[in-house]
PDB file of N, CA and C in Angstrom:
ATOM      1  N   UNK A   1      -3.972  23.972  -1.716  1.00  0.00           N
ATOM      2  CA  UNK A   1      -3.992  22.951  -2.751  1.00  0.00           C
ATOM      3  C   UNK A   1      -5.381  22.922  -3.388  1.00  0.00           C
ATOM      4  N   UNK A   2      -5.671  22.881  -4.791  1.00  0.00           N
ATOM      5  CA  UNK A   2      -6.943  22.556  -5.351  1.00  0.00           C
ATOM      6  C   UNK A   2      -7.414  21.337  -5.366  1.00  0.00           C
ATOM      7  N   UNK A   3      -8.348  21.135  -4.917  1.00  0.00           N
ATOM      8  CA  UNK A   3      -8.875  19.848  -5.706  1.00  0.00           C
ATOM      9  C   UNK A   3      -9.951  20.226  -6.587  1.00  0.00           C
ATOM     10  N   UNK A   4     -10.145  19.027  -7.432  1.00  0.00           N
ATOM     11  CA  UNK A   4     -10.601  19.605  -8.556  1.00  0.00           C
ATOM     12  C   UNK A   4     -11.945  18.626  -8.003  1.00  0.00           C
ATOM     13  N   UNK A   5     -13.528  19.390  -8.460  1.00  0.00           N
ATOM     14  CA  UNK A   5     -14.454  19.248  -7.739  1.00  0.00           C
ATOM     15  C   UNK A   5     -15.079  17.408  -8.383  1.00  0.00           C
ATOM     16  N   UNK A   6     -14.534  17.223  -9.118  1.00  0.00           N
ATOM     17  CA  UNK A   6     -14.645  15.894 -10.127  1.00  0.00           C
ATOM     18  C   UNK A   6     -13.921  14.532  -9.486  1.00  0.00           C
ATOM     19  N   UNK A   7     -13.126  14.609  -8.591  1.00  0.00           N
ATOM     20  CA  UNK A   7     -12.457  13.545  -7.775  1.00  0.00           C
ATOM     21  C   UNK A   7     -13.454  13.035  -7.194  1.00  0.00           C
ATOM     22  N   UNK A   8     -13.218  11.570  -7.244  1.00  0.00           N
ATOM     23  CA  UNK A   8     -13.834  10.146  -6.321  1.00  0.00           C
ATOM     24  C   UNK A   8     -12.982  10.315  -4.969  1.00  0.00           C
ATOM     25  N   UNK A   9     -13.679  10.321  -4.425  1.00  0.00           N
ATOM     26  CA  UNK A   9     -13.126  10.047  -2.890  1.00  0.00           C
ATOM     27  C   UNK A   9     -13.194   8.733  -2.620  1.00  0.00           C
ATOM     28  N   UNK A  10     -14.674   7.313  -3.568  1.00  0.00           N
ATOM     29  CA  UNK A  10     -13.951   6.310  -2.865  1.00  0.00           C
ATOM     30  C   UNK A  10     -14.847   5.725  -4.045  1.00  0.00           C
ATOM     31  N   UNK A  11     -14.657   4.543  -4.290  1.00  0.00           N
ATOM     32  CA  UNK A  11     -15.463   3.468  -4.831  1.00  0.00           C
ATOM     33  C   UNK A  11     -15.592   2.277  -4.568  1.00  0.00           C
ATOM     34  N   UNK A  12     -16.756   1.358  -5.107  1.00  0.00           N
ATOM     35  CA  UNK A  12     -17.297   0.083  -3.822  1.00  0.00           C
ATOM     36  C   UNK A  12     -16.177  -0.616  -4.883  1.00  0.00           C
ATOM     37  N   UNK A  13     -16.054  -1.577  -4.176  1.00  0.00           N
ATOM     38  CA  UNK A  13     -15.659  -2.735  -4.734  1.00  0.00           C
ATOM     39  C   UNK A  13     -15.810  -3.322  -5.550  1.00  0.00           C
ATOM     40  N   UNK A  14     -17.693  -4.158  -6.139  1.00  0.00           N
ATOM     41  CA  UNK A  14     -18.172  -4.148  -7.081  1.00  0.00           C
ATOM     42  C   UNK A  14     -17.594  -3.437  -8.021  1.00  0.00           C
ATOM     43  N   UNK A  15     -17.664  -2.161  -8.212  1.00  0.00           N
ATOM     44  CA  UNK A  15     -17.629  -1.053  -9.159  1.00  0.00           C
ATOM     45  C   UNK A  15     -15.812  -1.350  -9.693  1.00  0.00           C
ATOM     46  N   UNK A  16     -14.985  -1.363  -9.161  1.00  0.00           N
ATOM     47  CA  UNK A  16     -13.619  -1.825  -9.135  1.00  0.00           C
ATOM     48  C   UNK A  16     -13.551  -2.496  -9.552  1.00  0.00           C
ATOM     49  N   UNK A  17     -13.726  -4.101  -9.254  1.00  0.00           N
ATOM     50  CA  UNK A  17     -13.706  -5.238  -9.748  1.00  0.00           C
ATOM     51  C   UNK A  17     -14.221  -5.048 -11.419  1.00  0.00           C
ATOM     52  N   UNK A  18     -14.915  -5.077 -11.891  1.00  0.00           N
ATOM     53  CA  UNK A  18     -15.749  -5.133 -13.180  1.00  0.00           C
ATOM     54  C   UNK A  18     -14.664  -4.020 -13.948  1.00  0.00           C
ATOM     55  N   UNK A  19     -14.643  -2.824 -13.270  1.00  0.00           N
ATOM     56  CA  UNK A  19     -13.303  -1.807 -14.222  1.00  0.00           C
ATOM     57  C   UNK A  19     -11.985  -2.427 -14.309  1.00  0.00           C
ATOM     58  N   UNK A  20     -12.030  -3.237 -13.829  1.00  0.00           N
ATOM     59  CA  UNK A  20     -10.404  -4.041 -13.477  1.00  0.00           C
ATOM     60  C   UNK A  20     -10.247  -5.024 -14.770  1.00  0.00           C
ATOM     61  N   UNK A  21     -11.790  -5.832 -14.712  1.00  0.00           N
ATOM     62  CA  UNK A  21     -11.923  -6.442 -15.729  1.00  0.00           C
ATOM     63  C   UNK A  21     -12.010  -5.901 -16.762  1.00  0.00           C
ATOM     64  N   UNK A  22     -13.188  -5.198 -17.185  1.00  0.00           N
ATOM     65  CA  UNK A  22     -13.148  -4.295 -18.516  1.00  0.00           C
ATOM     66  C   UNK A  22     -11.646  -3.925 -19.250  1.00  0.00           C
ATOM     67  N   UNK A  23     -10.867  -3.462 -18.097  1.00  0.00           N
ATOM     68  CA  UNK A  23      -9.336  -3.044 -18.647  1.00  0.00           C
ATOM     69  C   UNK A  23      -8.868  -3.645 -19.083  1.00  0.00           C
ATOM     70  N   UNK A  24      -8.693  -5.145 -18.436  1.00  0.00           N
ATOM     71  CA  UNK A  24      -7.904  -6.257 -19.164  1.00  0.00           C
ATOM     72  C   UNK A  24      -8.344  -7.060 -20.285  1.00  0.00           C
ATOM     73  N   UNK A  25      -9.790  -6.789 -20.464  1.00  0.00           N
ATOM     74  CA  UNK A  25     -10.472  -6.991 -21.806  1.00  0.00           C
ATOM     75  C   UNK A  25     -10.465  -6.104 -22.725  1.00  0.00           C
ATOM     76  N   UNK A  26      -9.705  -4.864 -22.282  1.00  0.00           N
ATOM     77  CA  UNK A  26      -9.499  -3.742 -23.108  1.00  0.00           C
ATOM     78  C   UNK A  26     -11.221  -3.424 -23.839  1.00  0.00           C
ATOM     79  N   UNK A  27     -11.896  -3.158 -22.605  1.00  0.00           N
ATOM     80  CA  UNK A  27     -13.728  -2.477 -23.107  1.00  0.00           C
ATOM     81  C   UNK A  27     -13.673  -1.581 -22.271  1.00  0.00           C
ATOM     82  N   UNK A  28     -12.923  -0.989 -21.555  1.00  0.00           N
ATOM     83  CA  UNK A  28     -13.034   0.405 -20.573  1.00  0.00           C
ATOM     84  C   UNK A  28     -13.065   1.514 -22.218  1.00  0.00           C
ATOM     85  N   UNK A  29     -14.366   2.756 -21.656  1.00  0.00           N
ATOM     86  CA  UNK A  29     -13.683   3.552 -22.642  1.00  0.00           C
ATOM     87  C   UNK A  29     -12.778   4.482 -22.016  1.00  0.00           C
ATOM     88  N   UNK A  30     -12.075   5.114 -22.550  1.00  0.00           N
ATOM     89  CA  UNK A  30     -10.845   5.571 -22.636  1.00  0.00           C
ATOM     90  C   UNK A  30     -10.837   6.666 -21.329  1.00  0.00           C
ATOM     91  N   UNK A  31     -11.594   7.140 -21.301  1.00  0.00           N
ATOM     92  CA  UNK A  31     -12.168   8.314 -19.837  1.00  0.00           C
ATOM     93  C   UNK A  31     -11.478   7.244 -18.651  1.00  0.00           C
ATOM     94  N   UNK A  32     -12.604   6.002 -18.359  1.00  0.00           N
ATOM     95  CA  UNK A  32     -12.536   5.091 -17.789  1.00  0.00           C
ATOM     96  C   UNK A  32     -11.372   4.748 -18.055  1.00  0.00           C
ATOM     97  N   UNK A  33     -10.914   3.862 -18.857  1.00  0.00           N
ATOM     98  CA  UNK A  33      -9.337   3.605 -18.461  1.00  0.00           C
ATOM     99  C   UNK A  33      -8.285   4.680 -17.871  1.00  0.00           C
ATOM    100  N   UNK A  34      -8.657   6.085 -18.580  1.00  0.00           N
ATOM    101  CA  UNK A  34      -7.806   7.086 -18.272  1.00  0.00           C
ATOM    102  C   UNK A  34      -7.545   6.767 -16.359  1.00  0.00           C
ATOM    103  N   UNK A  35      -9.123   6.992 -16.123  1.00  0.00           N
ATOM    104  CA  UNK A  35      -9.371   7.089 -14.576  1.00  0.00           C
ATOM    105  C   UNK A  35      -8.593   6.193 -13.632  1.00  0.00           C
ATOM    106  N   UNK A  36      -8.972   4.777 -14.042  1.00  0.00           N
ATOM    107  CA  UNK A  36      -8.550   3.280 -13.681  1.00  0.00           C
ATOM    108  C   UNK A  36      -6.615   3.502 -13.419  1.00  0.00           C
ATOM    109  N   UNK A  37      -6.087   3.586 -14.724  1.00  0.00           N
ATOM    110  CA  UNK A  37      -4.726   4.187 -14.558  1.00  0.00           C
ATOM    111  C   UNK A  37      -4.261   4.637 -13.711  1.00  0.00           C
ATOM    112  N   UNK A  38      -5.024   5.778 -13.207  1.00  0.00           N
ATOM    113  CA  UNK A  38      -4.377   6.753 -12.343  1.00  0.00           C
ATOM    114  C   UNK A  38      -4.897   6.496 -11.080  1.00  0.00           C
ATOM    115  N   UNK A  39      -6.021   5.799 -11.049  1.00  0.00           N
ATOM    116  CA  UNK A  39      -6.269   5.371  -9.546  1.00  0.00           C
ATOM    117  C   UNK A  39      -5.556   4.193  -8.953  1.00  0.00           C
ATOM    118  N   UNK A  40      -5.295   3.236  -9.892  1.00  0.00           N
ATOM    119  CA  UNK A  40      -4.660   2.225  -8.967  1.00  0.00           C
ATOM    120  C   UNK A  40      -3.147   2.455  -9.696  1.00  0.00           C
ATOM    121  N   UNK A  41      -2.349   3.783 -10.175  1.00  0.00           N
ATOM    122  CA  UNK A  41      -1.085   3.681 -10.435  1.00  0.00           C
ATOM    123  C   UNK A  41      -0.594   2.748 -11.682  1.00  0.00           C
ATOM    124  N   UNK A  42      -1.158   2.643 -12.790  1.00  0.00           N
ATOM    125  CA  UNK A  42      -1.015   1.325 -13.502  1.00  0.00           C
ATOM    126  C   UNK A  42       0.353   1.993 -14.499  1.00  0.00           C
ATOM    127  N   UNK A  43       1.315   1.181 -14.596  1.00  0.00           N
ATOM    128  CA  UNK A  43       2.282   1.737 -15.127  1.00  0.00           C
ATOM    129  C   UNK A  43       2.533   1.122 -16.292  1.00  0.00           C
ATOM    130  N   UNK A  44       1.652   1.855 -17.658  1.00  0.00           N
ATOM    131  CA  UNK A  44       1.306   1.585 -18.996  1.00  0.00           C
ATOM    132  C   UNK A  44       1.988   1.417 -19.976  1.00  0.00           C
ATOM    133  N   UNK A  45       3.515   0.810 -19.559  1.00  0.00           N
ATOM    134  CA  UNK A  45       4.514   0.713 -20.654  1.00  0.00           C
ATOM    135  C   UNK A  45       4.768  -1.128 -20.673  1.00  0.00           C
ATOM    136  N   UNK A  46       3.968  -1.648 -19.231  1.00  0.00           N
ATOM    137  CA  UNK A  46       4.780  -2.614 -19.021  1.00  0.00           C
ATOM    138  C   UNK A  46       2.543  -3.481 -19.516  1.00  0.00           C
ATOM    139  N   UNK A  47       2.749  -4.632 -19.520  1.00  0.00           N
ATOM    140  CA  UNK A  47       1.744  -5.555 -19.429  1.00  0.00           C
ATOM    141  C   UNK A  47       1.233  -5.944 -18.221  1.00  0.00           C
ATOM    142  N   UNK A  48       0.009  -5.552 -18.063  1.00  0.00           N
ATOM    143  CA  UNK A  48      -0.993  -4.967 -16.513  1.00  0.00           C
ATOM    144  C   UNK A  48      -1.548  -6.645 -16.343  1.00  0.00           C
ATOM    145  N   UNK A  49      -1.871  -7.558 -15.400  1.00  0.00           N
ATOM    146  CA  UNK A  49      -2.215  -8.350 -15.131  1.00  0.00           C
ATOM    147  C   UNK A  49      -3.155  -8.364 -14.073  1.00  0.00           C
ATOM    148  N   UNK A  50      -4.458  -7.274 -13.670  1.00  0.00           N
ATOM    149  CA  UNK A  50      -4.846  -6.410 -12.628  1.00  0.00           C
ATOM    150  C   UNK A  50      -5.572  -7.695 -12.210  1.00  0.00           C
ATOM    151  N   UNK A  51      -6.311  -8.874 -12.717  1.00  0.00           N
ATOM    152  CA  UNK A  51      -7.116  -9.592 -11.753  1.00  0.00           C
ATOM    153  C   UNK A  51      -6.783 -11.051 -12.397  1.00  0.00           C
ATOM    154  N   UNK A  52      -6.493 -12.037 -11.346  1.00  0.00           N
ATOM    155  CA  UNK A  52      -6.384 -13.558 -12.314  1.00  0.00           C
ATOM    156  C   UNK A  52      -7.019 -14.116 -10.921  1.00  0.00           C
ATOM    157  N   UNK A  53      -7.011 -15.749 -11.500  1.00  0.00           N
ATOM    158  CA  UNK A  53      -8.089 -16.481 -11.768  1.00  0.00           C
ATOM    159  C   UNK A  53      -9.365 -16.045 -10.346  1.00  0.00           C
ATOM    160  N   UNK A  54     -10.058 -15.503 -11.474  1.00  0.00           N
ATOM    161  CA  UNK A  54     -11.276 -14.770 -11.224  1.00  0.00           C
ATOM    162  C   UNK A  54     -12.694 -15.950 -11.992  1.00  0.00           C
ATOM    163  N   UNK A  55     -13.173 -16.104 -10.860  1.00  0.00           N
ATOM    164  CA  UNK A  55     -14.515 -17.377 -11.795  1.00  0.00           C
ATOM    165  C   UNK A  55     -15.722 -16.728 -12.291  1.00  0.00           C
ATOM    166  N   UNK A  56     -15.846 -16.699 -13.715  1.00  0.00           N
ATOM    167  CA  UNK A  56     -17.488 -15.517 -13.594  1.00  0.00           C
ATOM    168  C   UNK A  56     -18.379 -16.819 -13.777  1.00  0.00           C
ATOM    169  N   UNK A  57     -19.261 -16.472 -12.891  1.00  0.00           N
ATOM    170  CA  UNK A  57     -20.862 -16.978 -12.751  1.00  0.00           C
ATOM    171  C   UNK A  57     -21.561 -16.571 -13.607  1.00  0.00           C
TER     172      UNK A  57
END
């Protein structure tokens, strides 16, 4: 099997959280959303609701 040498093997949390947000504010650029998609499975036909009530400080 290839893997292709460009795969995340993991990301913090922080880093998640904030892409989660960005998405649903629609400010991911498109790479990034591409990525986001396919990492947490987001199935882009339907309306994504990835983080609620979230309090920003």
């Amino acid at each position: 099997m290839h893997m292709n040498s460009r795969s995340i093997a993991w990301v913090n949390t922080p880093v998640i959280m904030e892409a989660m947000l960005r998405y649903q504010e629609n400010r991911l650029p498109r790479p990034m959303k591409l990525w986001l998609e396919k990492l947490l499975d987001i199935n882009t036909s339907q309306k994504t609701n990835l983080v609620t009530n979230i309090k920003h400080h």
